[in-house]
Protein backbone atom coordinates (compact mmCIF):
# COMPACT_ATOMS: atom_id res chain seq x y z
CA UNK A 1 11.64 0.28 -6.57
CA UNK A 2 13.77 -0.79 -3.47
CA UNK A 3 12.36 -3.88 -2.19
CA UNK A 4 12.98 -5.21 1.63
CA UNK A 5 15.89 -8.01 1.49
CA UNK A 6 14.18 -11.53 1.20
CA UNK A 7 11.53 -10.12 -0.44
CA UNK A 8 10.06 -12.57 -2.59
CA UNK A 9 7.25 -11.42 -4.94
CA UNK A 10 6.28 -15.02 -5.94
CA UNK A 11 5.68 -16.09 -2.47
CA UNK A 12 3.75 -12.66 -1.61
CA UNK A 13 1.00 -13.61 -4.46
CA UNK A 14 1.24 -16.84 -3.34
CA UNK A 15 -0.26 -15.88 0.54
CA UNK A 16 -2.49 -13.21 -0.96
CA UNK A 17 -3.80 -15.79 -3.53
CA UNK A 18 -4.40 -18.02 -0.22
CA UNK A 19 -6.18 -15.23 2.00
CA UNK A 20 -8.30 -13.92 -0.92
CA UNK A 21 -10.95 -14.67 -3.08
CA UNK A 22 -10.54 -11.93 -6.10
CA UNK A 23 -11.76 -9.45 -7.05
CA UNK A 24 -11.57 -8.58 -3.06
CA UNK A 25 -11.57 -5.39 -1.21
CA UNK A 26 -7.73 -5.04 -0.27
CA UNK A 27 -6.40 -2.68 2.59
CA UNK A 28 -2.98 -0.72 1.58
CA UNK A 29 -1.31 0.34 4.84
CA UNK A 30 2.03 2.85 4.59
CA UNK A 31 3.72 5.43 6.52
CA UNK A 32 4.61 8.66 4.88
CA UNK A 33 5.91 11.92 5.66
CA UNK A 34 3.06 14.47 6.52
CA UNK A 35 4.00 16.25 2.88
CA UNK A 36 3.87 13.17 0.97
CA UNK A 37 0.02 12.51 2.03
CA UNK A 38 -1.35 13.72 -1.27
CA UNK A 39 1.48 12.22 -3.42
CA UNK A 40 0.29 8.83 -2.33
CA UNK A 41 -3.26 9.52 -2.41
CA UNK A 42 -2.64 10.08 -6.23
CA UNK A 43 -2.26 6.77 -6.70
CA UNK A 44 -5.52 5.82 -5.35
CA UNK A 45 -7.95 7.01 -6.97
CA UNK A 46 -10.49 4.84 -6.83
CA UNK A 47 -10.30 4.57 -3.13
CA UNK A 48 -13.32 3.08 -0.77
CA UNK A 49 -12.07 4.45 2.35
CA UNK A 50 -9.32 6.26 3.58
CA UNK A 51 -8.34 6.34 7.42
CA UNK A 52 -5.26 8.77 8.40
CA UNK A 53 -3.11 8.68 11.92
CA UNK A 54 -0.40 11.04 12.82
CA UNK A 55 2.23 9.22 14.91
CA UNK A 56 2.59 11.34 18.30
CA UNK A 57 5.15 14.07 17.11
CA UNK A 58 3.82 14.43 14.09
CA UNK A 59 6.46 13.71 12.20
CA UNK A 60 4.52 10.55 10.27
CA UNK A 61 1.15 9.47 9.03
CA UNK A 62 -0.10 5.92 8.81
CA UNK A 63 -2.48 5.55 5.62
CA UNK A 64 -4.80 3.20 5.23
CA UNK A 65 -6.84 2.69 1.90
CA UNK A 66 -8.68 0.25 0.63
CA UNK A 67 -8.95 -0.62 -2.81
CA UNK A 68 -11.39 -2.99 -4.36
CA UNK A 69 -8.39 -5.24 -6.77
CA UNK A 70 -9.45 -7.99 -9.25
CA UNK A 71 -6.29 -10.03 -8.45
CA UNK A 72 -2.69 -10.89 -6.21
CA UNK A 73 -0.89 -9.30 -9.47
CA UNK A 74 -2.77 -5.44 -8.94
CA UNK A 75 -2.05 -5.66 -5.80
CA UNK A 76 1.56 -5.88 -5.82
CA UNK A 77 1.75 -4.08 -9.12
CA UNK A 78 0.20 -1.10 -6.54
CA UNK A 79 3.12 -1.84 -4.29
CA UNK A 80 5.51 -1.49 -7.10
CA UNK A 81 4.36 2.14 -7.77
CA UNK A 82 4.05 3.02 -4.46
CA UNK A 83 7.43 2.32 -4.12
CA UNK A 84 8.69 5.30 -6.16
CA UNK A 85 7.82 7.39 -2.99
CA UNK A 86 10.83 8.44 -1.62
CA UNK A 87 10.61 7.61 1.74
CA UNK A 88 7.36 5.89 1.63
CA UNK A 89 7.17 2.70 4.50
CA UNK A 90 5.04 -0.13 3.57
CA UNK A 91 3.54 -2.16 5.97
C-alpha cells in the first residue's frame, strides 16, 4: 500500500478513537475509475449504504459506504486493503 507522505497511522487512530465511540457506523469515501466500481465494492460486503457520484465527464466516481466497524484498527486495516486498488483515491 502507498500511503500519502506524513501519513501517520498512529495519529489517524488516535482522531478516530477521539470522534468515535466503537463499534460505530463509519463512512468510507474514495474516488475510483468507473471500471474499478465493483472491485471496491468487493471489499464491502457487509455494506449499510452505498451512495455513487460520477464527477461531470465521467471519467470518476465518488463512493461512499458505510460500514458498521467495532474499532479505529478495522477501520484503517479497511484502508490498508483498499489501498491495493490501483488508482484508487481516498478521501
Amino acid at each position: 500500500m502507498i500511503q500519502p507522505q506524513g501519513f501517520d497511522p498512529e495519529r489517524f487512530l488516535e482522531n478516530l478513537d477521539a470522534h468515535y465511540s466503537w463499534p460505530a457506523v463509519y463512512l468510507f469515501r474514495f474516488i475510483v475509475r468507473p471500471e474499478q466500481v465493483q472491485e471496491v465494492m468487493s471489499l464491502f460486503p457487509q455494506t449499510l449504504s452505498v451512495q455513487q457520484k460520477a464527477s461531470r465527464k465521467g471519467n470518476y466516481i465518488r463512493l461512499g459506504m458505510e460500514m458498521r466497524m467495532g474499532s479505529a484498527q478495522e477501520v484503517l486495516a479497511i484502508y490498508r486493503q483498499s489501498g491495493q486498488v490501483q488508482g484508487l483515491i481516498a478521501l
